[in-house]
N, C-alpha and C. Protein backbone atom coordinates (compact mmCIF):
# COMPACT_ATOMS: atom_id res chain seq x y z
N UNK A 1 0.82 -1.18 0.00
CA UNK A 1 0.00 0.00 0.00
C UNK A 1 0.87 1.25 0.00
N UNK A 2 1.80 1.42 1.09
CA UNK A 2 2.36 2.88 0.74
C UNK A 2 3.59 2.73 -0.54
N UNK A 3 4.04 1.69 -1.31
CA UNK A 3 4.21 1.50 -2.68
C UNK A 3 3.34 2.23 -3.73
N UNK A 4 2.06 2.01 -3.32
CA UNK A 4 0.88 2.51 -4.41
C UNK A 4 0.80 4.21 -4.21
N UNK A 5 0.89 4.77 -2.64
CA UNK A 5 0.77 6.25 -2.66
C UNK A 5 1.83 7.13 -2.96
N UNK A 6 2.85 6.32 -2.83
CA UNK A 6 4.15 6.64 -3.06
C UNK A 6 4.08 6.90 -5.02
N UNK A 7 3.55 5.84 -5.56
CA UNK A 7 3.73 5.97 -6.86
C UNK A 7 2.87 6.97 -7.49
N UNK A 8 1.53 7.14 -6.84
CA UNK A 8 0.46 8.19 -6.70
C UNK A 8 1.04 9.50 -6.65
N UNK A 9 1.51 9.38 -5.80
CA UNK A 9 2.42 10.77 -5.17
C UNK A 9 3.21 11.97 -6.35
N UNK A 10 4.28 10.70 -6.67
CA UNK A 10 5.01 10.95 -7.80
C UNK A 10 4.59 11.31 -8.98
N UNK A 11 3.21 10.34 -9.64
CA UNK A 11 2.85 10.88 -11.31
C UNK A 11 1.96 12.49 -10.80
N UNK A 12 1.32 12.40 -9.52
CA UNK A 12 1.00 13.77 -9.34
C UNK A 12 1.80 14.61 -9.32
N UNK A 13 2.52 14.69 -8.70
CA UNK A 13 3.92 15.97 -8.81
C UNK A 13 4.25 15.60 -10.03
N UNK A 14 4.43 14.77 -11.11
CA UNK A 14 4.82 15.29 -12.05
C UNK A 14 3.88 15.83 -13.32
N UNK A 15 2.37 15.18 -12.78
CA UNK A 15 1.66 15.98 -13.30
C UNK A 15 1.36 17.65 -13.72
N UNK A 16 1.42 18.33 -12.27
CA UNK A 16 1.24 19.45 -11.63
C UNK A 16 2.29 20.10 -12.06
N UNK A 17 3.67 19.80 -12.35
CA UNK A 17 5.17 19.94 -12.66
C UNK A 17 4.95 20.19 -14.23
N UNK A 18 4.69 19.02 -15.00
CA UNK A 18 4.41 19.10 -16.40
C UNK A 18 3.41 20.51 -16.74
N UNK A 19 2.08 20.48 -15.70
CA UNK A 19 1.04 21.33 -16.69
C UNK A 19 1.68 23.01 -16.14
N UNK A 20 2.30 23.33 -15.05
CA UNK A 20 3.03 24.42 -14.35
C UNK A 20 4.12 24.60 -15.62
N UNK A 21 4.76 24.22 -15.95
CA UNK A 21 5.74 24.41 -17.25
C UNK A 21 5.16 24.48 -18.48
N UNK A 22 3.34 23.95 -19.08
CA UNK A 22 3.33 24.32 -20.03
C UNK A 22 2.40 25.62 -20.11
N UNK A 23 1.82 26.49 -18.81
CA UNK A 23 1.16 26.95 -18.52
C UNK A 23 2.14 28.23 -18.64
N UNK A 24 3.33 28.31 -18.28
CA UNK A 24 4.18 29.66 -17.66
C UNK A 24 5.22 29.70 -19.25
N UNK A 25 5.05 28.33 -20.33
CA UNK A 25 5.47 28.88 -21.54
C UNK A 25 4.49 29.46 -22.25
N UNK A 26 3.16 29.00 -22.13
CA UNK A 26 1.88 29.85 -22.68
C UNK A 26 2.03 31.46 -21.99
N UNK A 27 2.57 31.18 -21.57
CA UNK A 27 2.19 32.89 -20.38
C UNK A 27 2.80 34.12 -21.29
N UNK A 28 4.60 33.40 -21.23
CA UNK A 28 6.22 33.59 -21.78
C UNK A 28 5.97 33.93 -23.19
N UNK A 29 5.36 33.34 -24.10
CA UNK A 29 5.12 33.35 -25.07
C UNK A 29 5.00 34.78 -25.75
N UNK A 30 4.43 35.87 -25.33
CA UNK A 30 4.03 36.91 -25.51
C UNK A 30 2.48 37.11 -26.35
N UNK A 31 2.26 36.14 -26.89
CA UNK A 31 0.94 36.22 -27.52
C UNK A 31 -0.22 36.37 -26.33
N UNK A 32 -0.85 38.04 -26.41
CA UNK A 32 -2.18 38.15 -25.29
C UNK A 32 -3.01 36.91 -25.32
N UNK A 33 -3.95 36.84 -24.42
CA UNK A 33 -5.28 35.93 -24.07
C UNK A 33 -5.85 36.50 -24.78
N UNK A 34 -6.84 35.44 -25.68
CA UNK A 34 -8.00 36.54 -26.27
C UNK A 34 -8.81 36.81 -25.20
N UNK A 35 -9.46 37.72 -26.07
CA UNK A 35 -10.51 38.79 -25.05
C UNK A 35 -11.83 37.84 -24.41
N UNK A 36 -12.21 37.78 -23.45
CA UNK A 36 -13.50 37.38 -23.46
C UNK A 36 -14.88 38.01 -22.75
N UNK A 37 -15.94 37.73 -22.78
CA UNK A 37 -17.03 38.82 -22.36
C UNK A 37 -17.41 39.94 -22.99
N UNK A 38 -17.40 41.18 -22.36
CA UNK A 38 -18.08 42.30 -22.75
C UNK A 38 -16.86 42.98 -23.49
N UNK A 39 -15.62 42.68 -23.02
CA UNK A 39 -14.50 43.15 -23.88
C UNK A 39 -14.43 42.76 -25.57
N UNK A 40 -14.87 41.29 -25.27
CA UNK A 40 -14.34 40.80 -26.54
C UNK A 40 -15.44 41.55 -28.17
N UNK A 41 -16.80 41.94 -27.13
CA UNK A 41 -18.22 42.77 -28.01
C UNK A 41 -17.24 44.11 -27.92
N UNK A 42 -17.24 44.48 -27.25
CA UNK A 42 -16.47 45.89 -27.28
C UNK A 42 -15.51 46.26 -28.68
N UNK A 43 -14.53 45.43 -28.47
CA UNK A 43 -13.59 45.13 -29.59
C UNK A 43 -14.21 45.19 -31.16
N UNK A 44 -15.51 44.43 -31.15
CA UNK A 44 -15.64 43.86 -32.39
C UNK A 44 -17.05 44.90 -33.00
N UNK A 45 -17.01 45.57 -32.09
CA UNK A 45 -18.34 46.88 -32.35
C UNK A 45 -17.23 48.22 -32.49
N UNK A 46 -15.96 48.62 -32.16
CA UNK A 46 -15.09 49.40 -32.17
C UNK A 46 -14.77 49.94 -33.72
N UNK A 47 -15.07 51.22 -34.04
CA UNK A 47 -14.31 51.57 -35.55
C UNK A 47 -12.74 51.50 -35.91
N UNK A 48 -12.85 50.71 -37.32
CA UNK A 48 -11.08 50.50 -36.78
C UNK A 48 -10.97 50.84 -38.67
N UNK A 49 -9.39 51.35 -38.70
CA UNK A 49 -8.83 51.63 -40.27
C UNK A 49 -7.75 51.12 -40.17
N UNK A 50 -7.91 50.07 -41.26
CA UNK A 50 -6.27 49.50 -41.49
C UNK A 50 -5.40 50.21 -42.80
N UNK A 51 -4.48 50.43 -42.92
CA UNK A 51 -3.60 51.13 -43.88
C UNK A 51 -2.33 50.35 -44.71
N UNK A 52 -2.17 50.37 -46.16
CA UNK A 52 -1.14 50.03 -46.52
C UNK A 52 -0.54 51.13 -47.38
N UNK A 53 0.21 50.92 -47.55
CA UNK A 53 1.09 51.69 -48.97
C UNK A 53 1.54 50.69 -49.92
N UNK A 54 1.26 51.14 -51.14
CA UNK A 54 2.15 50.35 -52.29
C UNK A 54 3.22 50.42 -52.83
N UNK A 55 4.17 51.44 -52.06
CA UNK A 55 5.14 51.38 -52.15
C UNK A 55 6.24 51.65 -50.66
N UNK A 56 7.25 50.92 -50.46
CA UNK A 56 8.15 51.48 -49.56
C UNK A 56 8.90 52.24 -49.33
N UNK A 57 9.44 52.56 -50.85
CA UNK A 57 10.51 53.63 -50.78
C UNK A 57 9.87 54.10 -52.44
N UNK A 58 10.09 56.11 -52.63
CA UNK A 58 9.90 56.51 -53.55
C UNK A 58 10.37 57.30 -53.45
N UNK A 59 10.70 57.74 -55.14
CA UNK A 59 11.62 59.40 -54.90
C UNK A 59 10.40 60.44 -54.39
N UNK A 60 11.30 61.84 -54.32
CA UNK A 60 10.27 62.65 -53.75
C UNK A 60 9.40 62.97 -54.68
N UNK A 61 8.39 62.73 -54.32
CA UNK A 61 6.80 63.85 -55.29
C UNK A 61 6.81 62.69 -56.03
N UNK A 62 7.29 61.08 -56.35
CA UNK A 62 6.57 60.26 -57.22
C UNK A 62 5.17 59.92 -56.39
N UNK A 63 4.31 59.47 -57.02
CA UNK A 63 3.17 59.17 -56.42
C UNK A 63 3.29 57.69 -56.32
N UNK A 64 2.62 57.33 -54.91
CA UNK A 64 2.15 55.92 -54.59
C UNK A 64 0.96 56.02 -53.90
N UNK A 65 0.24 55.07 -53.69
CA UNK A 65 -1.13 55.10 -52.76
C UNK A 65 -0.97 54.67 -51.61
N UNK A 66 -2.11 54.82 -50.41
CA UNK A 66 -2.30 54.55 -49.45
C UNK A 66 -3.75 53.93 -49.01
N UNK A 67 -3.80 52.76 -48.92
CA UNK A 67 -5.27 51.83 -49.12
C UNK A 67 -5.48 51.59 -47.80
N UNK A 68 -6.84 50.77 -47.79
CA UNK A 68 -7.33 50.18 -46.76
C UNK A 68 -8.37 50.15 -46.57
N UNK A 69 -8.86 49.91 -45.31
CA UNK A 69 -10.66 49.61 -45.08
C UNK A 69 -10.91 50.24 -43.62
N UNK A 70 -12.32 50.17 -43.43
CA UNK A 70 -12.79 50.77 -42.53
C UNK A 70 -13.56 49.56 -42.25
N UNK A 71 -14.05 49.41 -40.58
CA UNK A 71 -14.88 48.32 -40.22
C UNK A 71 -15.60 49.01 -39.16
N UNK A 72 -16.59 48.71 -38.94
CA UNK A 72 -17.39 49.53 -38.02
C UNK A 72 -17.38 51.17 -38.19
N UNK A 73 -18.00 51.75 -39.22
CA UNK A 73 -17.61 53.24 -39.69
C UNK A 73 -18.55 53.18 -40.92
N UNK A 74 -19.16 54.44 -40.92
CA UNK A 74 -20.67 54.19 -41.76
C UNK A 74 -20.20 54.63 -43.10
N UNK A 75 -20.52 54.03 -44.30
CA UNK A 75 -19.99 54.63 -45.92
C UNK A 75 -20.56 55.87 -45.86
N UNK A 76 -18.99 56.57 -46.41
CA UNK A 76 -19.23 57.99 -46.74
C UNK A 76 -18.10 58.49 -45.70
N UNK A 77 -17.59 58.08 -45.14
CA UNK A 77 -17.03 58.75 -43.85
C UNK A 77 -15.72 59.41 -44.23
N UNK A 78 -15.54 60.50 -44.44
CA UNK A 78 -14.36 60.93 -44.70
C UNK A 78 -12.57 60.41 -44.11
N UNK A 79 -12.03 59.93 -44.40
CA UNK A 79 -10.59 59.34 -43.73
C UNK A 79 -9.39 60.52 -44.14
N UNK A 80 -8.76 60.60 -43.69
CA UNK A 80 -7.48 61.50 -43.52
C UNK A 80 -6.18 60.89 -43.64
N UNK A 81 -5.04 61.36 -44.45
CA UNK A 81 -3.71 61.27 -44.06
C UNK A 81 -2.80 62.03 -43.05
N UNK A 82 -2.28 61.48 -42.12
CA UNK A 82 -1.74 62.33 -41.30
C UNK A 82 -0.25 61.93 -41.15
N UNK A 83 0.48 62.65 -41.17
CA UNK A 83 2.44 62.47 -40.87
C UNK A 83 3.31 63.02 -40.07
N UNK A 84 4.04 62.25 -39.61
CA UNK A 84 4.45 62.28 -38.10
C UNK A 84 5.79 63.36 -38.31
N UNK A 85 5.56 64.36 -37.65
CA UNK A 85 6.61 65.43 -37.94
C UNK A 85 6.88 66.01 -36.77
N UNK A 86 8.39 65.42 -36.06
CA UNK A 86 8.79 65.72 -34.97
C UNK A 86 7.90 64.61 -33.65
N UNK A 87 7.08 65.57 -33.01
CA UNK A 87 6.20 64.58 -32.00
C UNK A 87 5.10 64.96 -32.04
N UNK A 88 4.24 65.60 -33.08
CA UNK A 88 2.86 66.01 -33.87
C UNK A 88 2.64 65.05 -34.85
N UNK A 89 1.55 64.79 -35.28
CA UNK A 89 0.54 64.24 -36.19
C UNK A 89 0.30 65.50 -36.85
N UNK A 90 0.67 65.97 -38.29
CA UNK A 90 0.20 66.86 -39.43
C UNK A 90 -1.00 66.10 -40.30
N UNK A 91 -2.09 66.76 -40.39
CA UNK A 91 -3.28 66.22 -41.63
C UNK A 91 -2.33 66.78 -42.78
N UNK A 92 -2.27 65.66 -43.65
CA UNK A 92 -1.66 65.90 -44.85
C UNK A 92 -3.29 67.00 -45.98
N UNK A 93 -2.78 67.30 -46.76
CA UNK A 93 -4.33 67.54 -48.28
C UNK A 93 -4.81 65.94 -48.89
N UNK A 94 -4.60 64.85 -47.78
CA UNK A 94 -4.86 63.69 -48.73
C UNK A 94 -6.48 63.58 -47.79
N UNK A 95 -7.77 63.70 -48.74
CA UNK A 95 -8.86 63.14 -47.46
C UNK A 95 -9.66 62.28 -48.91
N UNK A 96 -10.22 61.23 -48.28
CA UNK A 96 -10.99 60.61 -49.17
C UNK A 96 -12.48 60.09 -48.43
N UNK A 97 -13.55 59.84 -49.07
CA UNK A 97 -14.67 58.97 -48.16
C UNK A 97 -14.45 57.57 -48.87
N UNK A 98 -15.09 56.93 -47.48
CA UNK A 98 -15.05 55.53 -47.75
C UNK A 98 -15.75 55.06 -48.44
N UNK A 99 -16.03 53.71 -49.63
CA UNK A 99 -16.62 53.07 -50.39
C UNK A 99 -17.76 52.63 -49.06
N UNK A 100 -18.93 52.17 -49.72
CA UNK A 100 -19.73 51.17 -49.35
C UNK A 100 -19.33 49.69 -48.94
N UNK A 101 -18.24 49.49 -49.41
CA UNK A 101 -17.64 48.60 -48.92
C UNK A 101 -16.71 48.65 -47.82
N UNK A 102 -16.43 50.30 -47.51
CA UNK A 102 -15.60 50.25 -46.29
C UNK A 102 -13.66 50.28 -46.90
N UNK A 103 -13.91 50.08 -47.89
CA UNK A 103 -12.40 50.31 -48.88
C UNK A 103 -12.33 51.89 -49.09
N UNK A 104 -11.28 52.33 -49.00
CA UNK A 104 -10.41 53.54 -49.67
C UNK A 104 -9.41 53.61 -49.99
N UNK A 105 -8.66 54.57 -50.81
CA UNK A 105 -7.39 54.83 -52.06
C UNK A 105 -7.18 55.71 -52.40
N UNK A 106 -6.07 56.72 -51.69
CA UNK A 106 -5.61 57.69 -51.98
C UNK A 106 -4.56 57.72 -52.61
N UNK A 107 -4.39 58.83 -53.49
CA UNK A 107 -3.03 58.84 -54.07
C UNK A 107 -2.35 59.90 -53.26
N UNK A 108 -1.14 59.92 -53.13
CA UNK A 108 -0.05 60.43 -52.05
C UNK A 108 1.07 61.13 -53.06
N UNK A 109 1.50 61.97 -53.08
CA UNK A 109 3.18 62.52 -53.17
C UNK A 109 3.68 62.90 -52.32
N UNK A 110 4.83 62.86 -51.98
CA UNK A 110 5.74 63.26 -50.08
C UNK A 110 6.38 63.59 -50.40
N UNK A 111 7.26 65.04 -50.18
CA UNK A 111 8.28 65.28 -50.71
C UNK A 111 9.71 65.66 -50.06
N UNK A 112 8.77 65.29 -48.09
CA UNK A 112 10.10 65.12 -46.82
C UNK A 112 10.49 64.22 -47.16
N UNK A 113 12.01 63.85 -47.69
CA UNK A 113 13.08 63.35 -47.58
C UNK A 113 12.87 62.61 -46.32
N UNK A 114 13.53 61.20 -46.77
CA UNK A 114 14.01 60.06 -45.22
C UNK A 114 12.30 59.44 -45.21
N UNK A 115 12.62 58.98 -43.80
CA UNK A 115 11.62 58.19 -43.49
C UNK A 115 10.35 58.78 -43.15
N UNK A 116 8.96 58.82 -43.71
CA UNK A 116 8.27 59.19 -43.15
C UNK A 116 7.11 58.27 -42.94
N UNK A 117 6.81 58.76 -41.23
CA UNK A 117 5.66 58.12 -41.04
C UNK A 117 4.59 58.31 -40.89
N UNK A 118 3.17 57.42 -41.61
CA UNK A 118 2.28 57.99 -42.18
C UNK A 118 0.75 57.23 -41.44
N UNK A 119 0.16 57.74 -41.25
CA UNK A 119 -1.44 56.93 -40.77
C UNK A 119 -2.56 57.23 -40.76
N UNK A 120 -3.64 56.91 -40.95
CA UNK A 120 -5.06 57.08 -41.42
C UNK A 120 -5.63 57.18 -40.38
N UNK A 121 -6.59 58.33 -40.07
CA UNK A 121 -7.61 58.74 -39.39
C UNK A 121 -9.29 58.72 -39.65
N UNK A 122 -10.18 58.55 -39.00
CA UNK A 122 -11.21 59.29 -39.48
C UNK A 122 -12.25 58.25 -38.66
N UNK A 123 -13.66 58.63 -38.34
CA UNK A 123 -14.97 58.21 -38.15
C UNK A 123 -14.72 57.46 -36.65
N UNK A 124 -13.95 58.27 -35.71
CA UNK A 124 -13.30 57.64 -34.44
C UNK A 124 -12.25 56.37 -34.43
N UNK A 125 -11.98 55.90 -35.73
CA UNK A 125 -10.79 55.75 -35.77
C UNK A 125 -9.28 56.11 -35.76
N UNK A 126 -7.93 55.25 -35.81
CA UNK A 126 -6.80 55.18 -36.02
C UNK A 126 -6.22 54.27 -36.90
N UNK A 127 -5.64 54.29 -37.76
CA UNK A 127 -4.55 53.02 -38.37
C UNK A 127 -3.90 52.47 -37.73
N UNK A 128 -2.48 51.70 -37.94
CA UNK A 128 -1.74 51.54 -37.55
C UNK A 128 -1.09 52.14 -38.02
N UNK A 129 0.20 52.24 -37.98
CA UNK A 129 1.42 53.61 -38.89
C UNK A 129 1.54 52.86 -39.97
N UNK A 130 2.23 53.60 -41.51
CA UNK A 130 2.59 52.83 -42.70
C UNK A 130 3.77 53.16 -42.69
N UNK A 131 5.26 53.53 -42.67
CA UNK A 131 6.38 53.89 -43.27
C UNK A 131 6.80 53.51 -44.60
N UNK A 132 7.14 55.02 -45.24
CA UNK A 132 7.41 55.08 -46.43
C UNK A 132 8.67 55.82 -46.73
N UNK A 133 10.16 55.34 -47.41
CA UNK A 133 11.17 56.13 -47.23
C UNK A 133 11.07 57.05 -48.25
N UNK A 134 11.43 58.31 -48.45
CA UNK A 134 10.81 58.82 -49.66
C UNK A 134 12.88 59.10 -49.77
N UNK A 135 13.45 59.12 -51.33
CA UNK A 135 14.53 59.21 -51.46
C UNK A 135 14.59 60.73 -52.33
N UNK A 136 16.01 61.46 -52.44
CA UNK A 136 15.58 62.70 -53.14
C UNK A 136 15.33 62.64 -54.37
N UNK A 137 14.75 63.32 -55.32
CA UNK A 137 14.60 63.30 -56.83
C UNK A 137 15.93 63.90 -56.76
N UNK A 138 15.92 63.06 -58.31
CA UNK A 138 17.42 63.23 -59.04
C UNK A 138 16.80 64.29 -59.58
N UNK A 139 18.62 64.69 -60.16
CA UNK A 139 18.80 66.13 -60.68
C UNK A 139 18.12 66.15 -62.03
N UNK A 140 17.50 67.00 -62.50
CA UNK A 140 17.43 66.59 -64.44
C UNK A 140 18.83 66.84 -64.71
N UNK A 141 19.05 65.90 -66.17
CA UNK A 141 19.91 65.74 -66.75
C UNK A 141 20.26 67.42 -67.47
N UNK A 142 21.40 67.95 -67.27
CA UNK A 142 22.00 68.97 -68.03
C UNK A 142 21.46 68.70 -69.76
N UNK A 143 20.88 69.69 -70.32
CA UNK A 143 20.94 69.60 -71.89
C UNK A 143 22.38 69.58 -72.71
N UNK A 144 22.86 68.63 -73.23
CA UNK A 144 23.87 68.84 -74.43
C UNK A 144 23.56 69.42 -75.41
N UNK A 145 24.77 70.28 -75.72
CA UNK A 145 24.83 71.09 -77.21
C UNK A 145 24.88 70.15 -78.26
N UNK A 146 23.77 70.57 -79.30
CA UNK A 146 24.07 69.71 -80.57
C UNK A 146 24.26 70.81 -81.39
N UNK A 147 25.35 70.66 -82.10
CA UNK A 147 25.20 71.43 -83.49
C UNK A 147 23.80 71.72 -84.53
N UNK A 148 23.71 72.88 -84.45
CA UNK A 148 22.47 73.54 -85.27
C UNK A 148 22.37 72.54 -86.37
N UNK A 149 21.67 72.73 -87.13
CA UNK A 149 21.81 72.16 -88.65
C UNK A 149 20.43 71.57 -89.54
N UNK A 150 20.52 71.05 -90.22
CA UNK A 150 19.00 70.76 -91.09
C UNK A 150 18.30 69.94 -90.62
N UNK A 151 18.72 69.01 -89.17
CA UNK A 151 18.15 67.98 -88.25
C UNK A 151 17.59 68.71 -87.36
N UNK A 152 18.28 69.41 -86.58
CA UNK A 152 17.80 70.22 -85.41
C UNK A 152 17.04 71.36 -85.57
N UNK A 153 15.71 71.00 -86.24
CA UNK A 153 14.68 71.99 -86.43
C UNK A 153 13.80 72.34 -85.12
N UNK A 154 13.70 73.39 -84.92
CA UNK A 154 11.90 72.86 -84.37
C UNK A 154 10.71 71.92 -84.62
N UNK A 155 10.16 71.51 -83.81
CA UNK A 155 9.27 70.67 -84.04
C UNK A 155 8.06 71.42 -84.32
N UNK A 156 7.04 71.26 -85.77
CA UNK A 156 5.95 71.41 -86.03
C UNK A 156 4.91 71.50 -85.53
N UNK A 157 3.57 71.95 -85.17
CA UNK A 157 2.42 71.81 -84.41
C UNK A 157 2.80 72.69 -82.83
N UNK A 158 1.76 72.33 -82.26
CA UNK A 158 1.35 73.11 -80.61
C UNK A 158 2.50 72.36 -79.65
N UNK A 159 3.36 72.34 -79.10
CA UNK A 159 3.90 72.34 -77.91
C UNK A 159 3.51 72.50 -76.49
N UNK A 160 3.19 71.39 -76.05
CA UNK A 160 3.06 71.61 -74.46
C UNK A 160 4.01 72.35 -73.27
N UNK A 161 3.81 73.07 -72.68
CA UNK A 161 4.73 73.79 -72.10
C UNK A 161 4.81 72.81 -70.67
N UNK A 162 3.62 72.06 -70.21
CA UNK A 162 2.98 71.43 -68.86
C UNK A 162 2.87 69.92 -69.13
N UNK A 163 3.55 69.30 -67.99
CA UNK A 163 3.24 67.84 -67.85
C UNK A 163 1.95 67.69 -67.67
N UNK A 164 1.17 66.32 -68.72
CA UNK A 164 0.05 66.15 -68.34
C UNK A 164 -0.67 65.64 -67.53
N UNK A 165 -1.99 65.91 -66.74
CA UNK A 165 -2.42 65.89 -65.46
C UNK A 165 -2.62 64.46 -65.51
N UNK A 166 -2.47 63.92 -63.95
CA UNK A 166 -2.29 62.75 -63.34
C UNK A 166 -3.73 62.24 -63.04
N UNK A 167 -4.36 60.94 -63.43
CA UNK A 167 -5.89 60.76 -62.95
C UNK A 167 -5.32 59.42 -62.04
């Protein structure tokens, strides 16, 4: 008999031992508990904007977009670009409303140099941040002299003086 409690004894402590070690690597892990109860409704009734960019790095003033969706936020809702300058949030001129679907797509040019960081506002939401490195525009190329001559005419017809507009 005290053979049997003795052996009792033991798979319990190593029971208690085993589930204590896989309990405090669940802990360790860093991944939160999900939510449960009135938190977890809270969460999922909350307006939220997620943000991407389609590009990571661009020269200055090329254009890239800034996408994403809205969830809990009624169509029509105006969203904002905003950029992190110093330890302020600046509203950029980028504002768009949301699709019926809760999708939006702005087009962006940046023309702060380095890293900037960028995130979507609007309808009691936040994004998360997007970072985008913007690099400097190159120089234009110097014009070379060509010799005048029966090639180097002017060109015929209307001349644009203006790059044409971007849709």
């Amino acid at each position: 008999m005290d053979r049997f409690r003795r052996a009792s004894a033991a798979a319990l402590l190593t029971a208690v031992v085993l589930a204590g070690a896989a309990g405090g690597a669940a802990a360790s892990s860093g991944v939160p508990a999900p939510p449960s109860g009135e938190r977890a409704q809270d969460l999922a009734t909350r307006p939220a904007l997620s943000a991407h960019a389609t590009a990571r790095t661009v020269a200055a003033w090329e254009e890239f977009r800034v996408h994403g969706s809205a969830r809990n936020i009624a169509s029509g809702t105006p969203v904002t670009l905003q950029q992190r300058q110093g330890d302020r949030w600046v509203a950029l001129p980028a504002t768009i409303r949301t699709a019926p679907s809760g999708a939006y797509s702005m087009r962006v040019k940046l023309g702060m140099t380095g890293e900037n960081t960028l995130r979507v506002v609007g309808g009691g939401a936040v994004s998360p941040v997007v970072r985008t490195v913007v690099a400097p525009a190159a120089a234009p190329a110097a014009p070379t002299a060509e010799p005048a001559g029966p090639l180097a005419e002017a060109p015929s017809g209307p001349v644009a003086d203006t790059p044409a507009a971007v849709n």
